[in-house]
Every structure is written in structure tokens, then in C-alpha cells.
C-alpha atoms as a PDB file:
ATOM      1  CA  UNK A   1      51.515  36.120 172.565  1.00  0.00           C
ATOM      2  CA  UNK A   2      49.713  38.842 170.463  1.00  0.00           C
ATOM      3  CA  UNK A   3      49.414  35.526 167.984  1.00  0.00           C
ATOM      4  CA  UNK A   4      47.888  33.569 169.918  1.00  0.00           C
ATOM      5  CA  UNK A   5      45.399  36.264 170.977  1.00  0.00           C
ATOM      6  CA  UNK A   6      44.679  36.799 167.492  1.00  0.00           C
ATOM      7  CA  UNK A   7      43.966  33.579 166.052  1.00  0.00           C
ATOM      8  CA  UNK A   8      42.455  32.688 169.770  1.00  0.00           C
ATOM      9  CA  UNK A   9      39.847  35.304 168.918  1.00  0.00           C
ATOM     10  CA  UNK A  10      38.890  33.703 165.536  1.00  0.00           C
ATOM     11  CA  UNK A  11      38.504  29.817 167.030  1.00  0.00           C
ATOM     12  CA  UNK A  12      36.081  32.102 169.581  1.00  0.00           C
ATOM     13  CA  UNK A  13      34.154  33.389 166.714  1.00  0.00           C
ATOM     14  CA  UNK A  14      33.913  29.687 165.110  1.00  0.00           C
ATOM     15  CA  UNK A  15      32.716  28.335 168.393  1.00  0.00           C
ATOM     16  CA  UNK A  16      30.092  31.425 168.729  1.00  0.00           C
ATOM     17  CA  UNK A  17      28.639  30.953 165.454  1.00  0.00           C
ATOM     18  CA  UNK A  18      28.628  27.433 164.797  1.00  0.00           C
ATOM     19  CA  UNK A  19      28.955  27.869 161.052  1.00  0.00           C
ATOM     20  CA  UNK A  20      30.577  25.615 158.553  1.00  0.00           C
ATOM     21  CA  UNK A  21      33.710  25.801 156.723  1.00  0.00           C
ATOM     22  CA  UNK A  22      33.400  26.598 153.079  1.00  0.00           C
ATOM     23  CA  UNK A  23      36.271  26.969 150.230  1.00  0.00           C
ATOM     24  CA  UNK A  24      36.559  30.338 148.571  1.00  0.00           C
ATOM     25  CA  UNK A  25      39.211  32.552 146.982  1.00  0.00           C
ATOM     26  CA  UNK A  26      40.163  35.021 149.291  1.00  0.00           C
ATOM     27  CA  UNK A  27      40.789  38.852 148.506  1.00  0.00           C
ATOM     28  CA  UNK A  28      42.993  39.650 151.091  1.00  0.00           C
ATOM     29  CA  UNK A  29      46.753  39.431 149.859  1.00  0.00           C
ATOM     30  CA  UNK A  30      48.125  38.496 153.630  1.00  0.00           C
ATOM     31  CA  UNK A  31      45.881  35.629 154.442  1.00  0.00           C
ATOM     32  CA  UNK A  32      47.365  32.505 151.990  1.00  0.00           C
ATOM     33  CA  UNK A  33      45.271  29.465 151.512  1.00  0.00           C
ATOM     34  CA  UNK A  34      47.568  27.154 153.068  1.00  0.00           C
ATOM     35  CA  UNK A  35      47.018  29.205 156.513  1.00  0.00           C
ATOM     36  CA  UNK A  36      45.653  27.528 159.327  1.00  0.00           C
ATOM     37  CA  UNK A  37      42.899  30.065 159.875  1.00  0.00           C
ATOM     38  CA  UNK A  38      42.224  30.320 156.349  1.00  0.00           C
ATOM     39  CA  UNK A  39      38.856  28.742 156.615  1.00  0.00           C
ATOM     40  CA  UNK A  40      38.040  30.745 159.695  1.00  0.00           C
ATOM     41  CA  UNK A  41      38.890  34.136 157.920  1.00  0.00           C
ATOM     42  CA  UNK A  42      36.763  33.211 155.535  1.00  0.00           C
ATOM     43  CA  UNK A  43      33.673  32.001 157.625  1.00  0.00           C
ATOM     44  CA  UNK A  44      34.173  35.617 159.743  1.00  0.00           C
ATOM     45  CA  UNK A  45      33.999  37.691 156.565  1.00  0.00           C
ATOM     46  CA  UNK A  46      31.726  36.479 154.583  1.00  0.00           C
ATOM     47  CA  UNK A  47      29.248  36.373 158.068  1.00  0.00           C
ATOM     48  CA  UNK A  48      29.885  39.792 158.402  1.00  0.00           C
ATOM     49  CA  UNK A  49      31.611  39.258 161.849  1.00  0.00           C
ATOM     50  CA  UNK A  50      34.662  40.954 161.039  1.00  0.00           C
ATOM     51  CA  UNK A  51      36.011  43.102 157.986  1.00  0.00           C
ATOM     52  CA  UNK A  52      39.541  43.062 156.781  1.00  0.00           C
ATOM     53  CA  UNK A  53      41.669  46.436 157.168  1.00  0.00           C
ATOM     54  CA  UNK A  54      41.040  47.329 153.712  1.00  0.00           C
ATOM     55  CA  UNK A  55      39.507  45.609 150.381  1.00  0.00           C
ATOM     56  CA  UNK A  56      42.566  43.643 150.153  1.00  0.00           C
ATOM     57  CA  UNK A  57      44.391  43.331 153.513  1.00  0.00           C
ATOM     58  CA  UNK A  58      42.838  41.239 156.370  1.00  0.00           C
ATOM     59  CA  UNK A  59      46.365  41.934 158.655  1.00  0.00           C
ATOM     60  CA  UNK A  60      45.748  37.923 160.888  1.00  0.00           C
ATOM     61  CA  UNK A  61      49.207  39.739 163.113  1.00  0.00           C
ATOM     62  CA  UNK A  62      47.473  42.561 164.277  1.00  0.00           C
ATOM     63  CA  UNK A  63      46.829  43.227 167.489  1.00  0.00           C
ATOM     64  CA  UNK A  64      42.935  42.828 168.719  1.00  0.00           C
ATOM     65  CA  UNK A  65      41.591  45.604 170.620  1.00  0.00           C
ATOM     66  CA  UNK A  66      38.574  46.010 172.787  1.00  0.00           C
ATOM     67  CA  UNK A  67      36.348  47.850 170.576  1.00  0.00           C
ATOM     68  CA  UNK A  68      37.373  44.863 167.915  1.00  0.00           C
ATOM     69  CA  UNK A  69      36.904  42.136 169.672  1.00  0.00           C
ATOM     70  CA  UNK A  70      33.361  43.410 170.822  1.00  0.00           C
ATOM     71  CA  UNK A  71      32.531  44.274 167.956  1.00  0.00           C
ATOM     72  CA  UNK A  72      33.085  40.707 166.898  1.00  0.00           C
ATOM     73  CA  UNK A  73      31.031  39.312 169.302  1.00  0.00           C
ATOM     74  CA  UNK A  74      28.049  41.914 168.533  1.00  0.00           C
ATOM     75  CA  UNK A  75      28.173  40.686 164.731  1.00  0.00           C
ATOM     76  CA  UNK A  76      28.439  37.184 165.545  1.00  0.00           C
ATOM     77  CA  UNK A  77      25.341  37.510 167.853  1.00  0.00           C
ATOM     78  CA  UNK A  78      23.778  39.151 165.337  1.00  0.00           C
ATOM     79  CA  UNK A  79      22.908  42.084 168.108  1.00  0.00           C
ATOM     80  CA  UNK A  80      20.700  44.519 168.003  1.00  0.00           C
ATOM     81  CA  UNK A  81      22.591  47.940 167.845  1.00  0.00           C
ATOM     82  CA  UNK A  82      22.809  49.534 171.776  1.00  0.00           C
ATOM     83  CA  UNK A  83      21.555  53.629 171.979  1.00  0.00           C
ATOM     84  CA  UNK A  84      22.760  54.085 175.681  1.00  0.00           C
ATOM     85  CA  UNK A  85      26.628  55.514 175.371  1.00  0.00           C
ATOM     86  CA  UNK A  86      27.926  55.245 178.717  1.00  0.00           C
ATOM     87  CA  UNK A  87      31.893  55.954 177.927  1.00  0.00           C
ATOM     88  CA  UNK A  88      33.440  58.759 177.284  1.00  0.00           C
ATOM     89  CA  UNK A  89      35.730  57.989 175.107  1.00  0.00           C
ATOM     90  CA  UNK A  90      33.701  56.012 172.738  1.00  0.00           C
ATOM     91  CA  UNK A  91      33.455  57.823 169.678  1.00  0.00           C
ATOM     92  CA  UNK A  92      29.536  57.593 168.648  1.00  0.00           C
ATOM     93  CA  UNK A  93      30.584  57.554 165.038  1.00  0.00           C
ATOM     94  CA  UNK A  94      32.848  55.236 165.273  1.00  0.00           C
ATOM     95  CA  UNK A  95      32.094  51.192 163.893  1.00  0.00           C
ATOM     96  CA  UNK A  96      32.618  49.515 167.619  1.00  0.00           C
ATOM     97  CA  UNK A  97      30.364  52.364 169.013  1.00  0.00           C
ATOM     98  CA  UNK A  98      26.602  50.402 168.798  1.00  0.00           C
ATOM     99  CA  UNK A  99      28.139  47.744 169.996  1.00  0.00           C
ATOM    100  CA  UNK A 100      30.259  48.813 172.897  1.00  0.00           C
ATOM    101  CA  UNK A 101      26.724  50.120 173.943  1.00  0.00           C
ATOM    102  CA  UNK A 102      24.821  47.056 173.603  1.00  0.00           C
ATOM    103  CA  UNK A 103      27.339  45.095 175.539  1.00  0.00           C
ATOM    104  CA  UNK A 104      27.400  47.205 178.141  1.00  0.00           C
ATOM    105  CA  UNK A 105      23.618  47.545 178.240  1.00  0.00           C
ATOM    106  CA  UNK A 106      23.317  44.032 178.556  1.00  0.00           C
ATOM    107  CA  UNK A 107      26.105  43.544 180.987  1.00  0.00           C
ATOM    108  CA  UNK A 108      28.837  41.865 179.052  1.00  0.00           C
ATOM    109  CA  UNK A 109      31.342  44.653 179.392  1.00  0.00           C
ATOM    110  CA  UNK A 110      31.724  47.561 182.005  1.00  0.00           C
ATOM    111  CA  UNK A 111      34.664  49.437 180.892  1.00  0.00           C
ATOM    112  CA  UNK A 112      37.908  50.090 182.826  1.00  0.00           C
ATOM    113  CA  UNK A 113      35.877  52.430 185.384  1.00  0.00           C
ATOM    114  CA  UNK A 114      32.561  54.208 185.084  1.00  0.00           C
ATOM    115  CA  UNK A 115      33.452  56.323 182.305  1.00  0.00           C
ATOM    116  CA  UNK A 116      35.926  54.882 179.993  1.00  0.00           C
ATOM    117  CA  UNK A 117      36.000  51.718 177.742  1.00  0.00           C
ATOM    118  CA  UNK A 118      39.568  52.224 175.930  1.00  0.00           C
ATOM    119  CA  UNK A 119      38.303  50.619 172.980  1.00  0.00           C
ATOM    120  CA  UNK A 120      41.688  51.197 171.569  1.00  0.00           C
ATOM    121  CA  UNK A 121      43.891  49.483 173.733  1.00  0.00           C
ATOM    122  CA  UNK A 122      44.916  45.799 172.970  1.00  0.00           C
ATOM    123  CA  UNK A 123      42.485  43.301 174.180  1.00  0.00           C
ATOM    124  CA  UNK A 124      44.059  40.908 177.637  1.00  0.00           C
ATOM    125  CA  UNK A 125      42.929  37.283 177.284  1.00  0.00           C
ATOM    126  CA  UNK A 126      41.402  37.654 180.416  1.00  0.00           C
ATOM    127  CA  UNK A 127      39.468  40.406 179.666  1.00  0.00           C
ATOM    128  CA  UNK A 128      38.141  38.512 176.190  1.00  0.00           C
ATOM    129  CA  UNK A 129      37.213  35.323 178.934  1.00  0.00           C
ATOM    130  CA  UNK A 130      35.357  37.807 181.161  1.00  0.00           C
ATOM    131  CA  UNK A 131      33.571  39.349 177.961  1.00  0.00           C
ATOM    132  CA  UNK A 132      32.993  35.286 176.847  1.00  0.00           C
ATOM    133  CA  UNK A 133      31.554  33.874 180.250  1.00  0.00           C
ATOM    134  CA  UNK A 134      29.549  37.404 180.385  1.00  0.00           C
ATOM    135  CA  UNK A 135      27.922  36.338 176.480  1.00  0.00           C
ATOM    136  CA  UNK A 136      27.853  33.331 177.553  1.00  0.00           C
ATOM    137  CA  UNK A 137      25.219  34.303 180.426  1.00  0.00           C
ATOM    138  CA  UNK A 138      23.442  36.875 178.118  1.00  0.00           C
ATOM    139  CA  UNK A 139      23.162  33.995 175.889  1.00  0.00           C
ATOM    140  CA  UNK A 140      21.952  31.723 178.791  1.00  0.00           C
ATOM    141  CA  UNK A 141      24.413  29.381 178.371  1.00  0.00           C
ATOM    142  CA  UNK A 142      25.735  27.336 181.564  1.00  0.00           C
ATOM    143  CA  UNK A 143      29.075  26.487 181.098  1.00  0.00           C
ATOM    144  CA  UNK A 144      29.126  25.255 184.699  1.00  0.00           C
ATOM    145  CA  UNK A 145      28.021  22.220 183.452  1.00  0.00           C
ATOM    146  CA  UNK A 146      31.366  21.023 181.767  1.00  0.00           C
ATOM    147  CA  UNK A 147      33.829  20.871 185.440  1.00  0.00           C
ATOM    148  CA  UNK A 148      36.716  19.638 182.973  1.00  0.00           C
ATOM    149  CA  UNK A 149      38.948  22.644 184.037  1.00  0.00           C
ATOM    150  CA  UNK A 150      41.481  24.215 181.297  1.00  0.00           C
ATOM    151  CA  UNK A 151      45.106  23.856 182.781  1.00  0.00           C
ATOM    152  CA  UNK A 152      47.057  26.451 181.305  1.00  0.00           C
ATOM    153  CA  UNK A 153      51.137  27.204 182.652  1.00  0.00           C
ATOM    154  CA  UNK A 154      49.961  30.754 183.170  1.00  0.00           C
ATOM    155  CA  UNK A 155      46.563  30.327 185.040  1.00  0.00           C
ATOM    156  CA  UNK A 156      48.249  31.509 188.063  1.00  0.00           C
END
């Protein structure tokens, strides 16, 4: 599951961006060539979307959590850093911090309650759709339009 929500979060970021693949040598040690999101690691890096764990390790296993994945979707949008902190426990200093804030200025997030984000804790595919169909509206997108529904075994 935690796979799937990984490598569900880079197709997200391909479909966001609607950039090109392009071949390269990677750096990081733990994503191969031969890897299905090789391409897509690639693209999110060298956008600036997302940074590997260190100069060499990229870690495509590890878990996404909220401040991650939103910060993922700030960099892909190319958004403008927020300046209203409205959690808690979202360290100002931290790298998810300006973006956290933007989202939530702009309505794409709204935290577990009023005062805490948990940018920490491991991102729930429905919580990355909600964040989605809320960019999706900031974006002014209407994916209404498509009524092709997804059938998945767990949509209950």
C-alpha cells in the first residue's frame, strides 16, 4: 500500500506538470534506470518539485507525508510562498512550512482541526484526492466534466 501511495504521488506530479520525459544519469544510488518511475524521478528533480533525502539517496519506498506531498504540489504549481501560519505545529523553519501556508490560504488544505496540520504523519490517499480536487479548483479546473467514474475494490 505505502507503494502504491508513493509512486501514486509521482504519476500525480507528471499529470500536474505536464512535462516531458528526458534521459539522464541519475545521482541517487536507490533509483536504477530500469525502474518504472525512473523517468518520473527524474522529471520531479530536475523541476525542482521534489529533492531526494540526501545528494545521493532519493528513498522511491518511503513513506509520503503531508508536509511532502504539499510541498510537492506547491513546487509543481510553482506557488508563491504563503506568510499566514495557521498550525501549530508547523515548524516556520521548516521546508513544507511556506507551503503548508499557501495551501491553506488558498483553501486546498485545512489541517486535521483548527490548529494542527501533522505534516509528519503519512499522507491517506484520500486525503492526497481531497488536496487534488481542492488544486484542482484553485487551479480552475472542472473535472466534473469527465463522468467516467474510477472503480476501485476499496471505494467503499
Amino acid at each position: 500500500m505505502k507503494k502504491k501511495l508513493a509512486a501514486l504521488t509521482l504519476i500525480l506530479i507528471l499529470v500536474l506538470s505536464s512535462f516531458s520525459a528526458f534521459a539522464a544519469n541519475t545521482a541517487f544510488s536507490d533509483v536504477a534506470p530500469d525502474s518504472w518511475y525512473y523517468d518520473s524521478v527524474e522529471n520531479a528533480v530536475k523541476n525542482g518539485f521534489m529533492n531526494g533525502i540526501s545528494d545521493t539517496e532519493f528513498a522511491p519506498e518511503t513513506e509520503i507525508t503531508r508536509g511532502m506531498f504539499v510541498t510537492a504540489l506547491g513546487r509543481t504549481l510553482n506557488a508563491a510562498p504563503g506568510t499566514e501560519y495557521q498550525f501549530d505545529d508547523v515548524d516556520r523553519n521548516a521546508y513544507y512550512s511556506p507551503y503548508i501556508a499557501w495551501a491553506a490560504e488558498n483553501g486546498i488544505v485545512q489541517g486535521m482541526d483548527g490548529d494542527t496540520f501533522a505534516p509528519d504523519d503519512d499522507i491517506t490517499r484520500e486525503q492526497m484526492a481531497v488536496m487534488l480536487e481542492n488544486v484542482f479548483q484553485y487551479e480552475g479546473i472542472d473535472i466534473s466534466a469527465d463522468s467516467t467514474p474510477l472503480i476501485y475494490s476499496d471505494a467503499d
